[in-house]
Protein backbone atom coordinates (compact mmCIF):
# COMPACT_ATOMS: atom_id res chain seq x y z
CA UNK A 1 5.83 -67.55 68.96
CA UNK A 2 2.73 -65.84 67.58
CA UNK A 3 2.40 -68.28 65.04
CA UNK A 4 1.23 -70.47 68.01
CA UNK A 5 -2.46 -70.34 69.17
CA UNK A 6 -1.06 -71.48 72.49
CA UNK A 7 1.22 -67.78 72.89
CA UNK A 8 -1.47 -65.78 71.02
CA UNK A 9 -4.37 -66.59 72.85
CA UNK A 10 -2.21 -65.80 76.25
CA UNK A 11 -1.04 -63.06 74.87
CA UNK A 12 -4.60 -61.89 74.16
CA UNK A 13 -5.01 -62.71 78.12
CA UNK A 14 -2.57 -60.90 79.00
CA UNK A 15 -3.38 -57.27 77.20
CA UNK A 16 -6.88 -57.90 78.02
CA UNK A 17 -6.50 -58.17 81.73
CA UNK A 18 -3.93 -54.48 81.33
CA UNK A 19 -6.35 -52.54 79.45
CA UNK A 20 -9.08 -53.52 81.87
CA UNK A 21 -7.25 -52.06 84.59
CA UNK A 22 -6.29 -49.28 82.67
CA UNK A 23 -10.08 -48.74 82.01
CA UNK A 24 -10.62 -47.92 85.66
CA UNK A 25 -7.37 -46.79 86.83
CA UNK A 26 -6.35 -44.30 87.55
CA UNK A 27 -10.08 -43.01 88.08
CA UNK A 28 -11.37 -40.29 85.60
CA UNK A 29 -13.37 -37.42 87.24
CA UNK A 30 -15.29 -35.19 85.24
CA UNK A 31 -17.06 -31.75 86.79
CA UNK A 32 -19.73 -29.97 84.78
CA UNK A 33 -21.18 -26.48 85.28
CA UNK A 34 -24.72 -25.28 83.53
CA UNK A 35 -24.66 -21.45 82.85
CA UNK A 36 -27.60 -18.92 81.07
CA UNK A 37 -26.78 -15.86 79.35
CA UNK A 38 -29.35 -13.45 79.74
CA UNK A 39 -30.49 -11.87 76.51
CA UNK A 40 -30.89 -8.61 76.06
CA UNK A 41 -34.62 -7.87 75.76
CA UNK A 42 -34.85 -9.97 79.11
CA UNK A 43 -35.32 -6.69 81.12
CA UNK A 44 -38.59 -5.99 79.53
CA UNK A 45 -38.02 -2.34 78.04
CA UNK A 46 -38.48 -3.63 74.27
CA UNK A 47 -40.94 -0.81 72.49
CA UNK A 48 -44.53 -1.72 72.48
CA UNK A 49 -46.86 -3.14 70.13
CA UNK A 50 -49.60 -0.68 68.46
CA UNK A 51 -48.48 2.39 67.58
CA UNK A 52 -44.79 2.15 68.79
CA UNK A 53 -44.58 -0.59 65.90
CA UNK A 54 -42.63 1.40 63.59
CA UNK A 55 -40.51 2.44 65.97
CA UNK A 56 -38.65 -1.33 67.11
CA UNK A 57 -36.18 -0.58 64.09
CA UNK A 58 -34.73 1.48 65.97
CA UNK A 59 -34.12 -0.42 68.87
CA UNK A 60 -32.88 -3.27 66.24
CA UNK A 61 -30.32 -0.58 64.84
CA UNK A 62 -29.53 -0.28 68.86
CA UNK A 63 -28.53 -3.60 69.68
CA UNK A 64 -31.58 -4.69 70.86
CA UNK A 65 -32.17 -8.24 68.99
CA UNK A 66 -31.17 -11.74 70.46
CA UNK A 67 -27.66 -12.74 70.25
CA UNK A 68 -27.57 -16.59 69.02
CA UNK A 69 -25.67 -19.09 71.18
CA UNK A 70 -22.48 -19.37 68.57
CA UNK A 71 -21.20 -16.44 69.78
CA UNK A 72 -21.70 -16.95 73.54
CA UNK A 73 -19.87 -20.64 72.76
CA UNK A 74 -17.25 -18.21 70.73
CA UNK A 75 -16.91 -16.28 73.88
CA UNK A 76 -16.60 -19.67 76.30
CA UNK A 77 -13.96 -20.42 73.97
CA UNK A 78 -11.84 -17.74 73.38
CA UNK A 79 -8.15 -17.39 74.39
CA UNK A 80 -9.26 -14.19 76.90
CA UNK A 81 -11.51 -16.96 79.13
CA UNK A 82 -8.28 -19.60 78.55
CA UNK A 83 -5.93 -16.71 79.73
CA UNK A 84 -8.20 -15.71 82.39
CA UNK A 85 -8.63 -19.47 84.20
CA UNK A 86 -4.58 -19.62 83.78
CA UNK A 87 -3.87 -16.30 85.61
CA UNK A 88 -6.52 -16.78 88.34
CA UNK A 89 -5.24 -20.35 89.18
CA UNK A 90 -2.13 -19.86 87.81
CA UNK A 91 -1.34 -22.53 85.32
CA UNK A 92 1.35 -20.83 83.81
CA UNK A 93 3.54 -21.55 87.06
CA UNK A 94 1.97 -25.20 87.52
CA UNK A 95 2.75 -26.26 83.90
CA UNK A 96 6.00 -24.32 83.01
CA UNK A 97 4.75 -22.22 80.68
CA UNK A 98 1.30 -20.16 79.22
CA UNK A 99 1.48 -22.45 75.82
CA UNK A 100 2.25 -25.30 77.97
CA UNK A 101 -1.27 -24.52 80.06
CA UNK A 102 -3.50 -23.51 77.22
CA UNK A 103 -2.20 -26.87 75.51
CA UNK A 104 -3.22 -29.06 78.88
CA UNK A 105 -6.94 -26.46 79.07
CA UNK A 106 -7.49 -27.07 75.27
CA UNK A 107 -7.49 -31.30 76.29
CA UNK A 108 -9.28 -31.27 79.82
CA UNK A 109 -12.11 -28.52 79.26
CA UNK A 110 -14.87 -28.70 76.81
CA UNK A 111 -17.41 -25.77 76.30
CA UNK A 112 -20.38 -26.77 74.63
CA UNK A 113 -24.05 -25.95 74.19
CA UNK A 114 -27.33 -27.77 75.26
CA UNK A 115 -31.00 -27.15 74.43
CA UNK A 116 -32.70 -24.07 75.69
CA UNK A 117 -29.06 -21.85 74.99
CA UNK A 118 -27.09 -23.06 77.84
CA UNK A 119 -23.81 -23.53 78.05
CA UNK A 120 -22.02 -26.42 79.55
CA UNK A 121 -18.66 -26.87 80.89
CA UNK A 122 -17.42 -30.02 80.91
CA UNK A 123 -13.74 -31.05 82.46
CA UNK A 124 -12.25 -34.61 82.51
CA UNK A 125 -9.28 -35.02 84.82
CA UNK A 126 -7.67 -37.80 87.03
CA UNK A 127 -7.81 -35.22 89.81
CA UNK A 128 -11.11 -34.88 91.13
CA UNK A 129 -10.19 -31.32 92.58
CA UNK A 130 -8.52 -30.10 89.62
CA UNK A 131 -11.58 -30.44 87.51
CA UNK A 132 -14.06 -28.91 89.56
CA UNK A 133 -11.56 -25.95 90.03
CA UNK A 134 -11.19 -25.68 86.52
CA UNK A 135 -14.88 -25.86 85.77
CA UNK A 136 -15.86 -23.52 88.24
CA UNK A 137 -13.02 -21.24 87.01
CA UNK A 138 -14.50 -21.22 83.56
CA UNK A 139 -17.77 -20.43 84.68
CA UNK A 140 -16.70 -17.37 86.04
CA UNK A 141 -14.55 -16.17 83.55
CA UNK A 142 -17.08 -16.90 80.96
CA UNK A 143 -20.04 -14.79 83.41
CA UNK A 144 -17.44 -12.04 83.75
CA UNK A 145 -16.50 -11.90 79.92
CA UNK A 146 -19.96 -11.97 78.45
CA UNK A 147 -20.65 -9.42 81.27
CA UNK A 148 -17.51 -7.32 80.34
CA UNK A 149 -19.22 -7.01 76.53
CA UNK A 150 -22.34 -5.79 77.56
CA UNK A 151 -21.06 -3.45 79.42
CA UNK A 152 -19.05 -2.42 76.74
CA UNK A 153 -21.48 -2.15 74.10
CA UNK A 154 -24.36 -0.68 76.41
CA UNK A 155 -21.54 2.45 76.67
CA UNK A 156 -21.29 2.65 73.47
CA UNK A 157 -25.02 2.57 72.65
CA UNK A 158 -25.26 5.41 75.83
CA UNK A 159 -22.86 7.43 73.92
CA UNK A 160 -24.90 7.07 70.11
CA UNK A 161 -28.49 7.07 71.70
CA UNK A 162 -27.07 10.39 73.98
CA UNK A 163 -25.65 12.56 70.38
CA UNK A 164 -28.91 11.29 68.68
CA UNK A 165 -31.44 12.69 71.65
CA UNK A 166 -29.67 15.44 71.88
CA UNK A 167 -29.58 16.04 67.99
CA UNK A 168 -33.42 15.14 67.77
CA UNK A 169 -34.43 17.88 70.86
CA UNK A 170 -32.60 20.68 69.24
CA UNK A 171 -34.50 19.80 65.95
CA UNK A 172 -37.93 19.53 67.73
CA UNK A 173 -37.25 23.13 68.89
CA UNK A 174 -36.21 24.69 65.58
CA UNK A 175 -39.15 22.96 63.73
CA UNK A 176 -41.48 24.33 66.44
CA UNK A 177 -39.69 27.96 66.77
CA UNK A 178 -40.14 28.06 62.84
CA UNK A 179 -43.97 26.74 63.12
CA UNK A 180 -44.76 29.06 66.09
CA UNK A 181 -43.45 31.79 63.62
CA UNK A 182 -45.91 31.10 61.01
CA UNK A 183 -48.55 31.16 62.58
CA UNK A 184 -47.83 34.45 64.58
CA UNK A 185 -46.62 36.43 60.82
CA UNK A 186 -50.33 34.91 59.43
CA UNK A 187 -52.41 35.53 62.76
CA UNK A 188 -53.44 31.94 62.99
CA UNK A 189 -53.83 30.31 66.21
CA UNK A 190 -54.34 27.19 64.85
CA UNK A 191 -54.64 26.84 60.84
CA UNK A 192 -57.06 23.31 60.71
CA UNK A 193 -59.57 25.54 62.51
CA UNK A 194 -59.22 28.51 61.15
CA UNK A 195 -59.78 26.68 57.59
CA UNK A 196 -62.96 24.86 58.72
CA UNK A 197 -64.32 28.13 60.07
CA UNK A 198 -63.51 30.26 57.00
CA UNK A 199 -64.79 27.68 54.55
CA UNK A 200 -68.00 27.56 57.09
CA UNK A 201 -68.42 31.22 56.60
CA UNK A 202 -68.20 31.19 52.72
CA UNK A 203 -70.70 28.45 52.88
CA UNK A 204 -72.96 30.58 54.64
CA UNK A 205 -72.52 33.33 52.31
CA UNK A 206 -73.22 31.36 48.82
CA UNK A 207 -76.29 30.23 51.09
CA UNK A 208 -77.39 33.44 52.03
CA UNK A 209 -76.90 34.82 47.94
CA UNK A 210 -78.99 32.52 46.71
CA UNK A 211 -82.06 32.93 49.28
CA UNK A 212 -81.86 37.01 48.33
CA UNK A 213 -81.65 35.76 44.81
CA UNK A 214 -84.80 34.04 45.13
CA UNK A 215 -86.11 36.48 47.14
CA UNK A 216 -84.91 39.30 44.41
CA UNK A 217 -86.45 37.40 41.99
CA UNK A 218 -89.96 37.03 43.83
CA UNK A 219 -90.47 40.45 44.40
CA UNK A 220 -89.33 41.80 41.12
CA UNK A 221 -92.54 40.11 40.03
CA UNK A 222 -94.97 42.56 41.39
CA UNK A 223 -93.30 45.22 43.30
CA UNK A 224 -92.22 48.42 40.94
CA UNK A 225 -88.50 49.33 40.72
CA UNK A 226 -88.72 52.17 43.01
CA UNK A 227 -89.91 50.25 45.98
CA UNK A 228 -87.75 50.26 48.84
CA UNK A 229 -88.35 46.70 50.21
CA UNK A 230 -87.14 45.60 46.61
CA UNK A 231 -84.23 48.14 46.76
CA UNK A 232 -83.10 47.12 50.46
CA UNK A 233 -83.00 43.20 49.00
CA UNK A 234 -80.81 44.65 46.20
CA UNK A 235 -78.47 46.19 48.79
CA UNK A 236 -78.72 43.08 50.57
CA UNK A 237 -78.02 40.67 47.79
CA UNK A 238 -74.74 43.32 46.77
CA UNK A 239 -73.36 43.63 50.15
CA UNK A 240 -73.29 39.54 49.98
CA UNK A 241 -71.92 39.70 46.65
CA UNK A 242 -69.34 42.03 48.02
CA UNK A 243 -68.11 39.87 50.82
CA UNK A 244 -67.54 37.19 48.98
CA UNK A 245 -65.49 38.74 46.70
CA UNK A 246 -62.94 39.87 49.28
CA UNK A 247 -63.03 36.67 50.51
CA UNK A 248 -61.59 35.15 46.96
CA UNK A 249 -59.40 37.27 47.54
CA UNK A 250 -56.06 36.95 49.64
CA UNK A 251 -56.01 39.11 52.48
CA UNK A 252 -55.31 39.27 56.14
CA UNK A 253 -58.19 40.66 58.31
CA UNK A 254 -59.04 41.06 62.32
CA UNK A 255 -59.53 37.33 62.32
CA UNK A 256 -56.16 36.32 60.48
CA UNK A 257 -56.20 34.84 56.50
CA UNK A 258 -59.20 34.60 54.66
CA UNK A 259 -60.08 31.12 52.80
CA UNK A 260 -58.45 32.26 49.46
CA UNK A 261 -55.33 33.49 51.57
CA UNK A 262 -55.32 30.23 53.47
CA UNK A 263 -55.05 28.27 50.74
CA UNK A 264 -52.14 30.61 49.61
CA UNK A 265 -49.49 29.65 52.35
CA UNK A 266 -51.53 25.50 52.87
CA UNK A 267 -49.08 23.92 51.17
CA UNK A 268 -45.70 26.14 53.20
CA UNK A 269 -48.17 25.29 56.72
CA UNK A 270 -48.09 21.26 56.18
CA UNK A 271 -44.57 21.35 54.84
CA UNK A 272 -43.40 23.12 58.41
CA UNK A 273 -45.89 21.23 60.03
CA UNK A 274 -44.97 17.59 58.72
CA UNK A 275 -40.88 18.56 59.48
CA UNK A 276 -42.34 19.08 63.05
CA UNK A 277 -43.74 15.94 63.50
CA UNK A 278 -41.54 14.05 62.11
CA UNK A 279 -38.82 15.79 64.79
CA UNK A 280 -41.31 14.94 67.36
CA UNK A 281 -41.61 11.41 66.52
CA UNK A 282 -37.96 11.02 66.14
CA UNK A 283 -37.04 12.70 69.65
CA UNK A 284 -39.93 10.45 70.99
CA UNK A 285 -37.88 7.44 70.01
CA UNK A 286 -34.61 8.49 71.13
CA UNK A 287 -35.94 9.51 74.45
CA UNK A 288 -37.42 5.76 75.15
CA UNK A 289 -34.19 4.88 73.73
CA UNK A 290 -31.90 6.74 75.98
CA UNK A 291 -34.08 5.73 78.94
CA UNK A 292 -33.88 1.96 77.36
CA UNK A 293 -29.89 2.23 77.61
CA UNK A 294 -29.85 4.06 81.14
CA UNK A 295 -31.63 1.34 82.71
CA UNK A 296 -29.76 -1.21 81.24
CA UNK A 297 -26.72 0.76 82.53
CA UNK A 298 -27.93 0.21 85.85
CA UNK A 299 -28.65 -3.00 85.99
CA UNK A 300 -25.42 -3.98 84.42
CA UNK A 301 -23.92 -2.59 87.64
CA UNK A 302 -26.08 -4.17 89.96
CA UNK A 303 -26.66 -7.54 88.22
CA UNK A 304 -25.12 -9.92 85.65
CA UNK A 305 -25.77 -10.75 82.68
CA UNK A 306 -25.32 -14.47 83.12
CA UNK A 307 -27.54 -16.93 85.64
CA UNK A 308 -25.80 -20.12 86.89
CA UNK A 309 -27.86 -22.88 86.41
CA UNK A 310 -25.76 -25.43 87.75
CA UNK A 311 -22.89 -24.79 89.60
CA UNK A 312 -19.46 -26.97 89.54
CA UNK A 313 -19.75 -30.46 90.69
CA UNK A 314 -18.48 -34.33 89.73
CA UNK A 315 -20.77 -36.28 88.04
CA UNK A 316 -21.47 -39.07 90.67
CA UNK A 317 -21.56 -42.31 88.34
CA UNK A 318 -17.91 -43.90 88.01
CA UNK A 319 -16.08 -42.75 84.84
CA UNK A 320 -13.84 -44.93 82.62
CA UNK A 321 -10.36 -44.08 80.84
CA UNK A 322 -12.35 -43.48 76.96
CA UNK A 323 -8.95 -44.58 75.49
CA UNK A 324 -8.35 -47.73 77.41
CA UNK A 325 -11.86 -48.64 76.91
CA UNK A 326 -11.36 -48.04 72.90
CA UNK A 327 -8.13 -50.28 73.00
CA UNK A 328 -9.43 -53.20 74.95
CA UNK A 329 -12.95 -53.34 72.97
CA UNK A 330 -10.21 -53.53 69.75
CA UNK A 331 -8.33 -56.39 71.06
CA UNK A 332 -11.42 -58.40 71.60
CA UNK A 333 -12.38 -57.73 67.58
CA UNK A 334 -8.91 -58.66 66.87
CA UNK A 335 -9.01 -61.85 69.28
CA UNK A 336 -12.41 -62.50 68.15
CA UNK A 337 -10.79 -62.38 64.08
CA UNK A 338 -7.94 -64.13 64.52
CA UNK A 339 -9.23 -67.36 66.73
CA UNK A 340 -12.29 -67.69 65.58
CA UNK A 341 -13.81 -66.07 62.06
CA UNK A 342 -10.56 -66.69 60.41
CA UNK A 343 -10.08 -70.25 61.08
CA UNK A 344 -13.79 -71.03 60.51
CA UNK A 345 -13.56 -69.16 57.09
CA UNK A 346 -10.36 -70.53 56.05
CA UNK A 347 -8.61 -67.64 56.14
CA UNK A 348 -5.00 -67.59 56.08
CA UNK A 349 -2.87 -65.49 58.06
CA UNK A 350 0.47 -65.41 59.17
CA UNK A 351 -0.24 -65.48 62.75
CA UNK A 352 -1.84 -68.94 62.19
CA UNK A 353 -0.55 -72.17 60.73
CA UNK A 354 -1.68 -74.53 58.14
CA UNK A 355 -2.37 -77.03 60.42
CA UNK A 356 -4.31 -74.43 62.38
CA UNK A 357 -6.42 -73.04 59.30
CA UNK A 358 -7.61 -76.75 58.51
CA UNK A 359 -8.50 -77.16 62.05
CA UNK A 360 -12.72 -77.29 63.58
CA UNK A 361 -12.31 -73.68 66.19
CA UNK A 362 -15.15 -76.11 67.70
């Protein structure tokens, strides 16, 4: 019967005028939903520019870089979301089983990304309700599982960035308690100026030594030995002499260390110093850290994470069955083959004679 181009070519009739009414019935529906996962740094507590700088490895270390859209698509397609959308419309019940419903969510529901990191989520059912119920209850499971993480991980940054501060403050107050102690054992209000001061004064000394000196030096030249003006600038240029001596020499007077005493304890000073501001610094960054997280706690309870751009809806143009579209545009090819190249090319086959094969398809 095939062999005959009468049959074939009504058979080719025939399929094509089933598969074209397969291709619109029954009518596909397909719903769609747009949703935007907020990133992290979108609250706008990110450490500063300038001199805060150094200081954004921490919040790196914290958590506080952008989270690429894999794993928000990871999280859209996850089996918690699947086992979410089949316990809030209970699928289970509907198609006998939990396997049975993941099976039917894993053919009718596509999650999927789109430019500018949205997410899509794209259903394709004969049942115009079930697919917008469907997309609409992966949009909210999605929202409430990517909120459900970051509420999760902004505890457990609370509970690091909480041990940290409160590590950092008690070191901040031992480096100062130890630094408050050195200066009260050396007298020293504050060491930087008590350096400049004491190296001003020995300045002014060597100054004043070497005016007398020319002075000495002047009068020696015509005044006699026994003269008191040239004995009083002896005394003078001694007494000078005198002082700074003592002052070469470590020792702690009304005014607290001298310079040569100073320099004595310089390098214990900027070793206690420099441990107490680097505790400073550090407790600096863990307090903008653990008010960083606090806020963020706050607004994950009275916000979410996740803006919906475009809520569940059918796609007004008229859909098509994708398989009965695929099937018919085949037959054609295989109509178009078998009637027409073949004979023209003198190709035999066995669904067409020899008489057939020597034929003009004009």
């Amino acid at each position: 019967m095939l062999a005959s181009a009468r049959w074939r070519r009504g058979l080719y009739a025939l399929l094509a005028v089933v598969l074209a009414v397969l291709c619109v019935l029954p009518q596909p529906f397909v719903a769609r939903s747009k949703i935007l996962p907020q990133e992290p740094g979108s609250l706008g507590l990110g450490l500063g520019g300038g001199s805060d700088a150094g200081l954004a490895g921490f919040a790196a270390l914290l958590g506080g870089g952008e989270k690429p859209i894999d794993q928000y698509l990871a999280i859209g397609r996850s089996a918690e979301v699947a086992g979410a959308v089949i316990e809030r419309l209970d699928l289970a019940a509907e198609y006998g089983s939990e396997r049975a419903a993941r099976r039917e969510l894993a053919i009718l529901v596509d999650v999927h990304s789109l430019t500018g990191g949205m997410i899509e989520i794209e259903t394709r059912s004969r049942d115009s309700v079930q697919a917008q119920s469907l997309t609409q209850a992966f949009s909210e499971a999605i929202s409430d599982r990517i909120v459900l993480l970051g509420r999760e991980k902004t505890t457990r940054k609370t509970g690091i960035v909480q041990e940290r501060f409160e590590e950092a403050a008690a070191r901040v107050t031992d480096a100062e308690a130890r630094l408050d102690s050195f200066r009260t054992r050396n007298n020293l209000a504050a060491p930087e100026a008590q350096l400049g001061s004491e190296l001003a004064l020995r300045a002014g000394l060597q100054a004043q030594l070497q005016a007398k000196r020319v002075e000495l030096q002047t009068l020696s030249g015509f005044l006699g030995p026994e003269n008191p003006r040239l004995i009083a600038v002896q005394s003078e240029v001694a007494s000078i002499q005198a002082q700074i001596a003592r002052a070469a020499t470590p020792s702690i007077g009304a005014a607290g260390l001298n310079v040569a005493g100073l320099s004595a304890v310089s390098s214990e000073y900027l070793g206690l110093y420099r441990d107490y501001r680097f505790a400073q610094s550090l407790y600096e960054v863990y307090a903008r850290s653990n008010e960083e997280v606090a806020v963020e706690a706050l607004a994950g309870e009275t916000a979410s994470d996740v803006q919906v751009i475009e809520a569940a809806r059918l796609d007004a143009d008229r859909k098509f069955n994708i398989s009965a579209v695929a099937a018919l545009a085949f037959l054609l090819l295989l109509a178009m083959f078998t009637e027409v190249y073949a004979p023209a090319t003198g190709i035999r086959l066995r669904l067409i004679t020899t008489r057939e094969a020597r034929r003009d398809p004009a």
